[in-house]
Every structure is written in C-alpha cells, then in structure tokens.
C-alpha atoms as a PDB file:
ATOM      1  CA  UNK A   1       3.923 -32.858  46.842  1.00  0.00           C
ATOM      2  CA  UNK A   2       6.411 -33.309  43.912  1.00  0.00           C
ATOM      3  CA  UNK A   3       3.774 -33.603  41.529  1.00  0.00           C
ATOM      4  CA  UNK A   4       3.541 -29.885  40.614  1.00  0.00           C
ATOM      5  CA  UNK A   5       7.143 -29.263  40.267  1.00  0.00           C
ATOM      6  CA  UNK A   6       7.693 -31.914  38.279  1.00  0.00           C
ATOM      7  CA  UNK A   7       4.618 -31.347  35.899  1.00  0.00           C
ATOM      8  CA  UNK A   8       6.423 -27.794  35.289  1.00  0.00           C
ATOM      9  CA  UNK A   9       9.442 -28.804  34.959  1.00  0.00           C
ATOM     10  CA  UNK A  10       7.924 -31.199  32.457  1.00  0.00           C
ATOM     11  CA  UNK A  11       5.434 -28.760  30.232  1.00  0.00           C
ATOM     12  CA  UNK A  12       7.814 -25.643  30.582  1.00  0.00           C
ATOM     13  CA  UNK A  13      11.568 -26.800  30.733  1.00  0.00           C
ATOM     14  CA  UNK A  14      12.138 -30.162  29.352  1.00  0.00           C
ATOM     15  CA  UNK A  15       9.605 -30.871  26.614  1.00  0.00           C
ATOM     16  CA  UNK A  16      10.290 -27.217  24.966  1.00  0.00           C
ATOM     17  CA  UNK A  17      13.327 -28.519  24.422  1.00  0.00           C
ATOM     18  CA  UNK A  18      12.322 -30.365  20.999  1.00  0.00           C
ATOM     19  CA  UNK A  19      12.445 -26.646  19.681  1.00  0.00           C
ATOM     20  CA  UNK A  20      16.399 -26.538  19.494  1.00  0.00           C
ATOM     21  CA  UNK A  21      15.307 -29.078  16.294  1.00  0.00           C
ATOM     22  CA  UNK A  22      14.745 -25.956  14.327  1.00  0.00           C
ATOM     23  CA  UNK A  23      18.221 -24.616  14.701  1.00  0.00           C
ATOM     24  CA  UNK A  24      19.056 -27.637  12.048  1.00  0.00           C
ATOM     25  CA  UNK A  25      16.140 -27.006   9.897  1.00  0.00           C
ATOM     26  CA  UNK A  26      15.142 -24.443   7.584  1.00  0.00           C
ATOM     27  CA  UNK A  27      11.870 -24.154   9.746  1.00  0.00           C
ATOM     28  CA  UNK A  28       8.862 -23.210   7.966  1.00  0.00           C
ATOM     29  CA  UNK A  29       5.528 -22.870  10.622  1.00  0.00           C
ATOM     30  CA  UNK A  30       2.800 -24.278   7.975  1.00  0.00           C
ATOM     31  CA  UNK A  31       5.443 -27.402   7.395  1.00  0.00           C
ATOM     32  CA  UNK A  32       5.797 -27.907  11.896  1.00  0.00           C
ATOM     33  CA  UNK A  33       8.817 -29.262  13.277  1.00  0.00           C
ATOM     34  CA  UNK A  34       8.569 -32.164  11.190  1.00  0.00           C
ATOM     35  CA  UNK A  35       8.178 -31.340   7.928  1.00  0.00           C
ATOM     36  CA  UNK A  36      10.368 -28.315   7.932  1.00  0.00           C
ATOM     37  CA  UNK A  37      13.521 -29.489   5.472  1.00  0.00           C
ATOM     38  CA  UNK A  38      16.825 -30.683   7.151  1.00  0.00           C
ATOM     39  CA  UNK A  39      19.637 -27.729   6.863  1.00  0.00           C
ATOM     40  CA  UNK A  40      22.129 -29.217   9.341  1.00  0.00           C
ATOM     41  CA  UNK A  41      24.565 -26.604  10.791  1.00  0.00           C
ATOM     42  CA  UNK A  42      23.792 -24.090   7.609  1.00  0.00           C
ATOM     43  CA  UNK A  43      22.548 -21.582   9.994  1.00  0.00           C
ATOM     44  CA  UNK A  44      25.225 -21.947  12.567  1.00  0.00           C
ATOM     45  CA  UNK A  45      27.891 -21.525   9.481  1.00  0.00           C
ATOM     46  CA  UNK A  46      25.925 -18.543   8.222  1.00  0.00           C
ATOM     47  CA  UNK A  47      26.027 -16.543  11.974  1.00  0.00           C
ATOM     48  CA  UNK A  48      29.608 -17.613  12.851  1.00  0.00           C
ATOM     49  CA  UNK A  49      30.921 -15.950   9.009  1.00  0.00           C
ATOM     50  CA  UNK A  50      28.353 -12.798   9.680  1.00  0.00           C
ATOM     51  CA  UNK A  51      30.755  -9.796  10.329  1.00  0.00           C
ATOM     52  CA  UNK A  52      28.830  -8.942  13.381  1.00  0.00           C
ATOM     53  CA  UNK A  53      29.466 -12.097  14.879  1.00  0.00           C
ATOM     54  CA  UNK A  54      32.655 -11.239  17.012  1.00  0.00           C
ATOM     55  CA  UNK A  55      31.062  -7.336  17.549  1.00  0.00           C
ATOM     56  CA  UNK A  56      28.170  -9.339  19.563  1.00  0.00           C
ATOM     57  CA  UNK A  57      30.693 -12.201  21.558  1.00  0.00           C
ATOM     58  CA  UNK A  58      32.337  -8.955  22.487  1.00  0.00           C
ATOM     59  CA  UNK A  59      29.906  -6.958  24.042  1.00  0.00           C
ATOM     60  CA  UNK A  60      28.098 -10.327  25.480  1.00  0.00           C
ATOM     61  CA  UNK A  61      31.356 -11.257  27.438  1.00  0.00           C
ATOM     62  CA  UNK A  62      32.402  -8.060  28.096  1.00  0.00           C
ATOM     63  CA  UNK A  63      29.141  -6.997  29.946  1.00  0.00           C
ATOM     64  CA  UNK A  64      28.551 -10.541  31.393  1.00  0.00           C
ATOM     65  CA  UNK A  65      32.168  -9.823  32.650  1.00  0.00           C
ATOM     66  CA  UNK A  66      30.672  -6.630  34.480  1.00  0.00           C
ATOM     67  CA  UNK A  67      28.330  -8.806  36.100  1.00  0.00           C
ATOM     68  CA  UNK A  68      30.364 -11.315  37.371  1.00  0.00           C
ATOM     69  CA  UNK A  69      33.004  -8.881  38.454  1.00  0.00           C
ATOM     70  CA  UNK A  70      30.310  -6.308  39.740  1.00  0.00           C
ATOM     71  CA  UNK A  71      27.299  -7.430  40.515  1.00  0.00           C
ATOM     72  CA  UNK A  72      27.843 -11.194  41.529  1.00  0.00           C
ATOM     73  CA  UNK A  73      29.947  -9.925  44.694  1.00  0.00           C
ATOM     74  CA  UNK A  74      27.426  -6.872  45.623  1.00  0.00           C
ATOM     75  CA  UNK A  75      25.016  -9.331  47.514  1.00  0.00           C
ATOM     76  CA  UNK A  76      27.305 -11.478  49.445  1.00  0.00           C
ATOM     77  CA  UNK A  77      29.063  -7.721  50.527  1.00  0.00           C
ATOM     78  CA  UNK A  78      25.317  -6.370  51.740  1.00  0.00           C
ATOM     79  CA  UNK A  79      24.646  -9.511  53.766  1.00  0.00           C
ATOM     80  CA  UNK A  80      27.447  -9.743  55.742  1.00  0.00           C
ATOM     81  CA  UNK A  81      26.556  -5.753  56.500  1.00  0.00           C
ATOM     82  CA  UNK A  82      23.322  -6.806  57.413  1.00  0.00           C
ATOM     83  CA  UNK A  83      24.629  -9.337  59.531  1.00  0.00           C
ATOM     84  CA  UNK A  84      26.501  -7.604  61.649  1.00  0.00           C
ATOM     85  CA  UNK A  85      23.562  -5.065  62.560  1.00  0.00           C
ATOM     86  CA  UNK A  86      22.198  -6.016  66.088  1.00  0.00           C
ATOM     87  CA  UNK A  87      19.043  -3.626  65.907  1.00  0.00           C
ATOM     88  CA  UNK A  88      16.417  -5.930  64.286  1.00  0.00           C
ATOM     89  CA  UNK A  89      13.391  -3.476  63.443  1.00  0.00           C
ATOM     90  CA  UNK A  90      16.313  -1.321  61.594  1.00  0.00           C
ATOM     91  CA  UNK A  91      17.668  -4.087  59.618  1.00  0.00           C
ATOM     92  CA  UNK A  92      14.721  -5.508  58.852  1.00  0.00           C
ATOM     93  CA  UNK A  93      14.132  -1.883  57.419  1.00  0.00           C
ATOM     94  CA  UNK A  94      16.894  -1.884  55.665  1.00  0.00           C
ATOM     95  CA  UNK A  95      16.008  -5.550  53.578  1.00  0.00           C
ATOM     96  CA  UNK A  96      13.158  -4.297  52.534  1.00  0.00           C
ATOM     97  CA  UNK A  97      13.795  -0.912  51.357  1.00  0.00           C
ATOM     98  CA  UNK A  98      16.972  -3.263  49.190  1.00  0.00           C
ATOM     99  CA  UNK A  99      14.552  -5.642  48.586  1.00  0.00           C
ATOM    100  CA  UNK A 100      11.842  -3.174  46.550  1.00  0.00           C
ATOM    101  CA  UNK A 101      13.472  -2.615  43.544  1.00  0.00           C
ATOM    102  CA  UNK A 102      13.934  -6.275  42.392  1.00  0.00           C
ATOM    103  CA  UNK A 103       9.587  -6.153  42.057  1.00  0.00           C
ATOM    104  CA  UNK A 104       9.968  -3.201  39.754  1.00  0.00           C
ATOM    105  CA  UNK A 105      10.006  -3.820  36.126  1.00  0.00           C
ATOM    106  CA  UNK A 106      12.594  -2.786  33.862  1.00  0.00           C
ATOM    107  CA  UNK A 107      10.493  -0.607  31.605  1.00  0.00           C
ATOM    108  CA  UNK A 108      10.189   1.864  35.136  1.00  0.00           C
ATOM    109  CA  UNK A 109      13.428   1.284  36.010  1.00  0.00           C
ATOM    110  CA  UNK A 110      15.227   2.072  32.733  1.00  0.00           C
ATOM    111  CA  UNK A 111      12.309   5.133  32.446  1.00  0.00           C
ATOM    112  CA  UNK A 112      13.990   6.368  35.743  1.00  0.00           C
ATOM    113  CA  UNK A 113      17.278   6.388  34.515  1.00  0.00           C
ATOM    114  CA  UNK A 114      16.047   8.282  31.365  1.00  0.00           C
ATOM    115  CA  UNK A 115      14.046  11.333  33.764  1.00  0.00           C
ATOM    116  CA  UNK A 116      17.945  11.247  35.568  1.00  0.00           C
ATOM    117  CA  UNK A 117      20.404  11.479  32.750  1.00  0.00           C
ATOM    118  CA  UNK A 118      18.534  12.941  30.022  1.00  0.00           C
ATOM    119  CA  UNK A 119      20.043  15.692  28.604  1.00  0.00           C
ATOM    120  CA  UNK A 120      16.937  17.657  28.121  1.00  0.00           C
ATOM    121  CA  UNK A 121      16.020  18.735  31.182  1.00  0.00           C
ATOM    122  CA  UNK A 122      17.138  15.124  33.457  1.00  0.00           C
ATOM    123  CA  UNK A 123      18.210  16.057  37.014  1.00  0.00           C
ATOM    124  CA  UNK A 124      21.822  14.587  37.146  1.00  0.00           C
ATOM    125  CA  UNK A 125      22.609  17.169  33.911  1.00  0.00           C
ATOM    126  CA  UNK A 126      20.525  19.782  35.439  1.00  0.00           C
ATOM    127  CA  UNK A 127      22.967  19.708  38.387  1.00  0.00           C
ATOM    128  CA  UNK A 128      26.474  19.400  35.992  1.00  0.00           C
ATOM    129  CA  UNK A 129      25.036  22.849  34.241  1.00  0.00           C
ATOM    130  CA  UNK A 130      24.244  24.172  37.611  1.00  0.00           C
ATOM    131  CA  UNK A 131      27.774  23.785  38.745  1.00  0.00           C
ATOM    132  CA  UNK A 132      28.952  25.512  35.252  1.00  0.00           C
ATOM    133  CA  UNK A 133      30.418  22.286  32.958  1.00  0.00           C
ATOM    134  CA  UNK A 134      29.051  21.020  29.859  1.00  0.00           C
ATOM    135  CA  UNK A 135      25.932  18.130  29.881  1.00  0.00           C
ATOM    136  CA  UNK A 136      27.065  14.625  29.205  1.00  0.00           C
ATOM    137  CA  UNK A 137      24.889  12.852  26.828  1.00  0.00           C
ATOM    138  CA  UNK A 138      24.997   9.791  29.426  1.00  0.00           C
ATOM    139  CA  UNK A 139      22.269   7.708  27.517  1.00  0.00           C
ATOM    140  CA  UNK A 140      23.801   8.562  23.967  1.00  0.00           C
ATOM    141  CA  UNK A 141      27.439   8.024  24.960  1.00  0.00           C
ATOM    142  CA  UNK A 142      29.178   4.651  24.188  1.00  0.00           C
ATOM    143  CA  UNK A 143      31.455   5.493  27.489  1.00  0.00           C
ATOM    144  CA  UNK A 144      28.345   5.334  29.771  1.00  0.00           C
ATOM    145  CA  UNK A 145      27.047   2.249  28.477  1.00  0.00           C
ATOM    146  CA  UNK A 146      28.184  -0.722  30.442  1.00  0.00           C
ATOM    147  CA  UNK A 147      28.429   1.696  33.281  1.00  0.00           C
ATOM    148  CA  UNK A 148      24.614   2.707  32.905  1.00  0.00           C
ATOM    149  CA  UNK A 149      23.645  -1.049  32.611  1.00  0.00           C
ATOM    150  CA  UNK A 150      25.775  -2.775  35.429  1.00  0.00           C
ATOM    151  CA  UNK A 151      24.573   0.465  37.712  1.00  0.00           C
ATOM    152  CA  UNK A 152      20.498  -0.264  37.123  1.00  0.00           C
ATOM    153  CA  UNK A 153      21.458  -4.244  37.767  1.00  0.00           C
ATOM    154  CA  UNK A 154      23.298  -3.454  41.435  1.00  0.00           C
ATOM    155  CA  UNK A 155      20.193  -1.037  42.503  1.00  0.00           C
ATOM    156  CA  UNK A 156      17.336  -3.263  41.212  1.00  0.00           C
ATOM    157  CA  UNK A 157      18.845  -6.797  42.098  1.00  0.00           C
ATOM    158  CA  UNK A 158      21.364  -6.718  44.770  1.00  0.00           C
ATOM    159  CA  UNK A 159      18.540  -6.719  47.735  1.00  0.00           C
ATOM    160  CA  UNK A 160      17.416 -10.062  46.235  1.00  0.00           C
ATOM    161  CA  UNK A 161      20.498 -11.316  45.766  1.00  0.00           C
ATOM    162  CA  UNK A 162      20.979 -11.470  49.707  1.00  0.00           C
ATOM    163  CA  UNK A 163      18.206 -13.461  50.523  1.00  0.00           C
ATOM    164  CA  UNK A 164      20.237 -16.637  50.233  1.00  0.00           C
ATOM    165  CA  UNK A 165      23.306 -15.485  51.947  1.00  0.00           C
ATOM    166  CA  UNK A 166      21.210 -13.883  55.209  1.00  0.00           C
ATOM    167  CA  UNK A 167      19.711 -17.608  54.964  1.00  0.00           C
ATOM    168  CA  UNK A 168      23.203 -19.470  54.980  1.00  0.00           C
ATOM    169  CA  UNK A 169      24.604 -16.680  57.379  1.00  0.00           C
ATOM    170  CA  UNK A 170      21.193 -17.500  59.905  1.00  0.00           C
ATOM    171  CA  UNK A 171      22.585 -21.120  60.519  1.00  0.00           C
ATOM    172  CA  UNK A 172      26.309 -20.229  61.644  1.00  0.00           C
ATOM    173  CA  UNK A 173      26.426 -21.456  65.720  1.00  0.00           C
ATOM    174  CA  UNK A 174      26.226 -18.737  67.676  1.00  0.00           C
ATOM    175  CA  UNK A 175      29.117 -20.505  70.415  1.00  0.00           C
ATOM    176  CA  UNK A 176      31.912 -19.942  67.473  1.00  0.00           C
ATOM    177  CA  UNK A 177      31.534 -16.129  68.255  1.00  0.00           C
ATOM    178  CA  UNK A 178      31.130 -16.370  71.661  1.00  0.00           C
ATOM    179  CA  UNK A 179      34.643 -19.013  71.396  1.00  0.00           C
ATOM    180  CA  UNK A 180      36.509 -16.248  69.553  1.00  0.00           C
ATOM    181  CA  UNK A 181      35.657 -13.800  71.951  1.00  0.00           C
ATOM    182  CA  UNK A 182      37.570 -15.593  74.341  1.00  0.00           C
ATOM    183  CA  UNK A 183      40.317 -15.855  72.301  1.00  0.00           C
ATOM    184  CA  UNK A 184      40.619 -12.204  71.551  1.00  0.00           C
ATOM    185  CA  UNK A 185      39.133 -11.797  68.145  1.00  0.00           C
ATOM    186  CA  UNK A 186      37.486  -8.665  67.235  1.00  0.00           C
ATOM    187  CA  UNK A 187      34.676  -8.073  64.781  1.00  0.00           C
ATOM    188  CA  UNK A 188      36.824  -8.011  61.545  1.00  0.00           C
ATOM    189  CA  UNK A 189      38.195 -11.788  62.610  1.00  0.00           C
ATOM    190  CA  UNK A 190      35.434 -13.242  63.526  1.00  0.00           C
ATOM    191  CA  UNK A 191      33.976 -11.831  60.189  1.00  0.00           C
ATOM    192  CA  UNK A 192      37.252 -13.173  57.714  1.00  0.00           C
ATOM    193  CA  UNK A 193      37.517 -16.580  60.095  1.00  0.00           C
ATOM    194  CA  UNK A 194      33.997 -17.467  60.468  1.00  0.00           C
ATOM    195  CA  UNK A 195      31.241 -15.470  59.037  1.00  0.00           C
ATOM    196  CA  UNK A 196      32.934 -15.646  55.486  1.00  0.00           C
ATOM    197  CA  UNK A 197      33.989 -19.280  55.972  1.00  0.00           C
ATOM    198  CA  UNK A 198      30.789 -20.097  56.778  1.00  0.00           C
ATOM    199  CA  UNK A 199      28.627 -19.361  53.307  1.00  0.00           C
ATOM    200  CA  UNK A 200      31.801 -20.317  51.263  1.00  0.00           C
ATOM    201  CA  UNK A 201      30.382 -23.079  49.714  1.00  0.00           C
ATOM    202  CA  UNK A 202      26.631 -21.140  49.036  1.00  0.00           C
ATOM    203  CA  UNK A 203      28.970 -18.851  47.650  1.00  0.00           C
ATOM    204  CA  UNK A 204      30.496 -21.437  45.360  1.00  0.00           C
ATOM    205  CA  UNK A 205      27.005 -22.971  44.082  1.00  0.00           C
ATOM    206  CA  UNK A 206      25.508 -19.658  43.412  1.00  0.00           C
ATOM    207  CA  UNK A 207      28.328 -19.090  40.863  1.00  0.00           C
ATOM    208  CA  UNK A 208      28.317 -22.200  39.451  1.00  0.00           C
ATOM    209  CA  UNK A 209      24.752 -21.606  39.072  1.00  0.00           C
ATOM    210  CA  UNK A 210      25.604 -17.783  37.529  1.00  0.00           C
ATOM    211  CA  UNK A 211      28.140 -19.201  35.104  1.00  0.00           C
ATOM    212  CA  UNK A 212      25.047 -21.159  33.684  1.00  0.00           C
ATOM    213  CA  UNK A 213      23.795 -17.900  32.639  1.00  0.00           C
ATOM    214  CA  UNK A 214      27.003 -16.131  31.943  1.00  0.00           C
ATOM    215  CA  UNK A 215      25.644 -14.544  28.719  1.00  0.00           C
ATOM    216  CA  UNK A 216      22.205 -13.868  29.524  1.00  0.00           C
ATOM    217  CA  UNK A 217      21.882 -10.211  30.375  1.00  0.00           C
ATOM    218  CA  UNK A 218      18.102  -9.375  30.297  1.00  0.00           C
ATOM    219  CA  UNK A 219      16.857  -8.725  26.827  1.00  0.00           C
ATOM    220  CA  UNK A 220      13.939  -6.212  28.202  1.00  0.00           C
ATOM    221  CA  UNK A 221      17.309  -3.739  29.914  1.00  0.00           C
ATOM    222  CA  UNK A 222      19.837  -3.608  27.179  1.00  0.00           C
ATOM    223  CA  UNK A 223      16.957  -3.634  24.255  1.00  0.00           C
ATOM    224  CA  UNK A 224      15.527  -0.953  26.446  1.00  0.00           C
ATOM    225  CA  UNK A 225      18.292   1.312  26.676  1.00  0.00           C
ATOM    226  CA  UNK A 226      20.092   0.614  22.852  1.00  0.00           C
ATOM    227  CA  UNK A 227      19.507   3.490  20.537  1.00  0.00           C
ATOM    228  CA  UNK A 228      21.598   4.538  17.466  1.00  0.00           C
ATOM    229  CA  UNK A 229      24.540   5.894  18.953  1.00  0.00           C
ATOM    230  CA  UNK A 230      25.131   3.344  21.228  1.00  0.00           C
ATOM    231  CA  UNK A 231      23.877   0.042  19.464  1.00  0.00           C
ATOM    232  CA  UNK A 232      27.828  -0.410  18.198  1.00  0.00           C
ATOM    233  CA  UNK A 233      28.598  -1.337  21.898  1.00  0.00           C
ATOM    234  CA  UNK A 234      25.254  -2.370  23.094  1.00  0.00           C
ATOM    235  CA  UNK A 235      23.905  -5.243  20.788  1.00  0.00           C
ATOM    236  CA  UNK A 236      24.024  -8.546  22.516  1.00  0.00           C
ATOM    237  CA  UNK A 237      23.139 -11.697  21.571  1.00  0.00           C
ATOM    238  CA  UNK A 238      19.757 -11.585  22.976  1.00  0.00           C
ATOM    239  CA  UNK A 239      19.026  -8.141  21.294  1.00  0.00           C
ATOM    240  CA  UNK A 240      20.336  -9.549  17.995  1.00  0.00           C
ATOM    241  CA  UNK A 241      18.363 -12.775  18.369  1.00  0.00           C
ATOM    242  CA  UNK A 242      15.163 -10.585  18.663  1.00  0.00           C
ATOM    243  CA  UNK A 243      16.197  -7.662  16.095  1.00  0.00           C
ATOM    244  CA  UNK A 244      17.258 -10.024  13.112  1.00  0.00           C
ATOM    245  CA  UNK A 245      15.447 -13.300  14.177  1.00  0.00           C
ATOM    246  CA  UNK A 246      11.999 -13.023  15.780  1.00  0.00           C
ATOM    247  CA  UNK A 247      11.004  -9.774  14.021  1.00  0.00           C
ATOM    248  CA  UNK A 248      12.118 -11.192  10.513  1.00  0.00           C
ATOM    249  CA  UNK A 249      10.629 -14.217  10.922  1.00  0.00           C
ATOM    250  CA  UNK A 250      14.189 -16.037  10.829  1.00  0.00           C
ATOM    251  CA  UNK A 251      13.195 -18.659  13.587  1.00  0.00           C
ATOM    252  CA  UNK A 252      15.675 -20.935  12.698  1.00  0.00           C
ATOM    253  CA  UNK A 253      18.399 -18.816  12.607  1.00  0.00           C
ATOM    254  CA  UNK A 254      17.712 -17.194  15.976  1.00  0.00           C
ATOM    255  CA  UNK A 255      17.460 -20.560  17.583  1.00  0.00           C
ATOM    256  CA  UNK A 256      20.931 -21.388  16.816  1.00  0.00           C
ATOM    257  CA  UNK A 257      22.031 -18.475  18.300  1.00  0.00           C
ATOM    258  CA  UNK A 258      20.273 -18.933  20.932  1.00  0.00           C
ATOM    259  CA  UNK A 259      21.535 -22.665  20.808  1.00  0.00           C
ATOM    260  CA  UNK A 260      25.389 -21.357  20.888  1.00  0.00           C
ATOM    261  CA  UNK A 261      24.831 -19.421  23.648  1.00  0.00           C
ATOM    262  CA  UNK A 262      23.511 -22.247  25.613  1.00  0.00           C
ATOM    263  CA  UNK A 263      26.593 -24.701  24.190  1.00  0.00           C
ATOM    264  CA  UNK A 264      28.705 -21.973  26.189  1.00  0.00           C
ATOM    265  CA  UNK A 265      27.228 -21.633  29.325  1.00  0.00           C
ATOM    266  CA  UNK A 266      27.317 -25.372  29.425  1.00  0.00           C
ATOM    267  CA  UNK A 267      31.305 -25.734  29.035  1.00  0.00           C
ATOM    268  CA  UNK A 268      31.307 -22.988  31.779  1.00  0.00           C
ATOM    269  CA  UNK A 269      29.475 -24.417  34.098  1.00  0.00           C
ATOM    270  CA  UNK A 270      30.901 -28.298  33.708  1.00  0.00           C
ATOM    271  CA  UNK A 271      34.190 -26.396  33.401  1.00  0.00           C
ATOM    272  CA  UNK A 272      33.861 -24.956  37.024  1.00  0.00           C
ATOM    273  CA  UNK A 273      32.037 -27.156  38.390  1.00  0.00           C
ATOM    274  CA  UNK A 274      35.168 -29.447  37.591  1.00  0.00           C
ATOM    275  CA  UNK A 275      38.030 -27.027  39.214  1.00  0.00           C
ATOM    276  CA  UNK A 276      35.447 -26.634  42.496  1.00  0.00           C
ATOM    277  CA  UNK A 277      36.129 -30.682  42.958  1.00  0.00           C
ATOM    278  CA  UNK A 278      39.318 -30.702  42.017  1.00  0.00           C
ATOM    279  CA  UNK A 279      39.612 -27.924  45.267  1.00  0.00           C
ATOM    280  CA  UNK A 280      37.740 -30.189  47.247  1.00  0.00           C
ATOM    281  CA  UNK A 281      34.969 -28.254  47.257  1.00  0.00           C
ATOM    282  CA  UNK A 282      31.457 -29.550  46.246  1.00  0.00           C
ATOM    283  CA  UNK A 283      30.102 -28.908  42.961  1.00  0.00           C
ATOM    284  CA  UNK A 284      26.809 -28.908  41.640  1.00  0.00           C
ATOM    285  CA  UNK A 285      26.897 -32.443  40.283  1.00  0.00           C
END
C-alpha cells in the first residue's frame, strides 16, 4: 500500500531535486547537468546586487503577509460557523457551495474579476457611475492590488481550507458540551473553552506547514492579473523567475532564485517549528 506514495514521492519530489545543481552552474542544455561549467554562487551574487532585488522581497513578503494575516485565519473562522449549525442538509449546503470555487481555475477566476471591475463597461463601476462618482480603475490601480489578490484567494480557497478543521472539530466528545451545560456555559464558552481548544494543535501544524510556503503565492494569479501600471507593486519572485528566467532561457539564474526562496521558507519553518516546542506544543518534527 505504500508503494505508490513512495514511488511519487521518489520520481516527482526527491530525485528532481538534483536540478538545484544548476543554480551553481552556468547550465547549458546540450552540455546536461554534468557538463555544464561550475559558476559557484555567481548567479546568486548577480540577483542579490540586481536593483530589483529588494522591489521583489518586498512585494513577496508583503503579500505573503496578506495571506498569513488574511487568508490563513478565514478557514478555521468558517468551520467553527459550520460547526455550530445543527440543520445538516443546510450545512452540508453550505460546504459545498464554499467548497466550488477551489475546482475553478485561476484563468476563470481572475477573468471574473476582470467582467467585475473593468472600467469599460464591468458591473462593480457600472454601479459607482450609477450612483454619480467617478470609475476606479480597480485592475490598473497599485492601491487595489494586494486587495484584489488576497480577495480572489479568500473566495476561491477558504471552502477548502475547512476541510481539515470540520475533520479535527468531528472528533471533539460530545459529553464536554453536554458537561458545560451543566455548569452554565453558553454557546460562546463552550466555543472559546472547548471547540477552539480542541483543533489548537491542527491549527498549529497547518501553519507550520503554511510557513513552508510563505513566499509562494500562485504564479498563474499574480502573473495573471500584473499589467504595466501595476507590475511596480505586483512582481514577485515567481513572476520574475518566469519573466527574466524561463522565457530568456536563463535556467540557471532562475533556479537560484527559486533556490533562495526555498533557503527561506526553510529557516521559517525550523524557526517555528522550534518556538511551538519550546511552548510545549508539538511541532512537525
């Protein structure tokens, strides 16, 4: 039964690793991996002295902030609403009209937003003109951004995001409500002194889990909704790694980028997973 799992684990996670060789190598495809020419940390030299080094870590952490401090909390907040509903057909109505969106891809979803907030003729700016005030150019505005982006994440993700929590919230013992009742606690208490208690620590390991992927955003979103006026504040990491790497042919370059980004999520996740011990809590390893 573990065969499977480990033969992918195998083929698609461990043995691509060899590839991060390139990031030291002036990689050339007709030479391969091993006869490319050694360049050591040349390319890593070359991106952290490129001026748009620090405009990229900026927008990366900034909108990975976002999601931490926006999204991360949205599905934990939806299960514990769905919890407390005692109608069954209506919340199981309910988790899958949340669940939906996560199955649609982000070329509708970021097509959506466009037919909403358009200026020409999109229905949010139809309404604004209605009412008399000026149209907001809400997918050309540097403002709207981050906004835009953490928005589509919440409506296309957070149903998902619940799955594990309704899980974790599935096995509390029914006799610690019925206890409390006894003792006089009302729905918010036996929420704050049981039902949160309860998924603390699935809480805990899905954001040690998040913090491994504190700076990946979803190239197909941002690259999707970057245009001109907005690239200044919009160009990540991912969108760089794509726009000056892949398309130029600079694999070597891109995969220490892509290497440094890894490096980081790495000292955040043994970082936290540290402090979570230290709280007597249990980590991931």
């Amino acid at each position: 039964m573990l065969l499977p799992g480990v033969v992918y684990f195998l083929v698609f996670k461990y043995l691509p690793m060899w590839g991060v060789l390139i990031a030291f190598q002036d990689f050339q495809p007709h030479l391969g991996l091993t006869g490319s020419p050694w360049a050591g940390f040349k390319h890593f030299n070359r991106f952290f002295s490129d001026p748009l080094f620090w405009m990229l870590f900026r927008n990366t952490l900034v909108l990975a902030v976002y999601n931490l401090v926006f999204f991360f909390p949205m599905p934990i907040v939806i299960a514990l609403l769905l919890n407390e509903l005692r109608h069954e057909l209506y919340k199981k109505m309910i988790q899958t009209m949340i669940y939906i969106p996560h199955f649609v891809s982000w070329v509708v979803v970021v097509g959506i937003v466009y037919v909403f907030f358009t200026t020409e003729g999109g229905l949010v700016n139809e309404l604004i003109a209605w009412f008399g005030f000026n149209k907001i150019p809400f997918l050309l505005s540097e403002e709207w951004f981050r906004t835009l982006i953490i928005s589509e994440v919440i409506w296309k993700e957070t149903g998902w995001g619940t799955i594990l929590f309704l899980a974790a919230l599935a096995g509390v013992d029914p006799s610690l409500y019925e206890a409390s009742k006894i003792d006089g606690a009302n729905r918010w208490h036996q929420l704050w002194h049981i039902t949160v208690p309860a998924i603390k620590s699935t809480i805990i390991i899905l954001l040690l889990l998040r913090l491994g992927h504190f700076l990946d955003l979803g190239f197909e979103q941002i690259y999707l909704m970057l245009n001109a006026m907005n690239r200044e504040i919009g160009e990540v990491f991912d969108t760089f790694v794509y726009t000056n790497g892949v398309q130029q042919g600079q694999f070597s370059y891109s995969t220490a980028v892509g290497l440094f980004k890894s490096a980081v999520s790495l000292v955040l996740v043994v970082g936290a997973n540290y402090i979570t011990r230290k709280a007597g809590e249990e980590g991931i390893f």
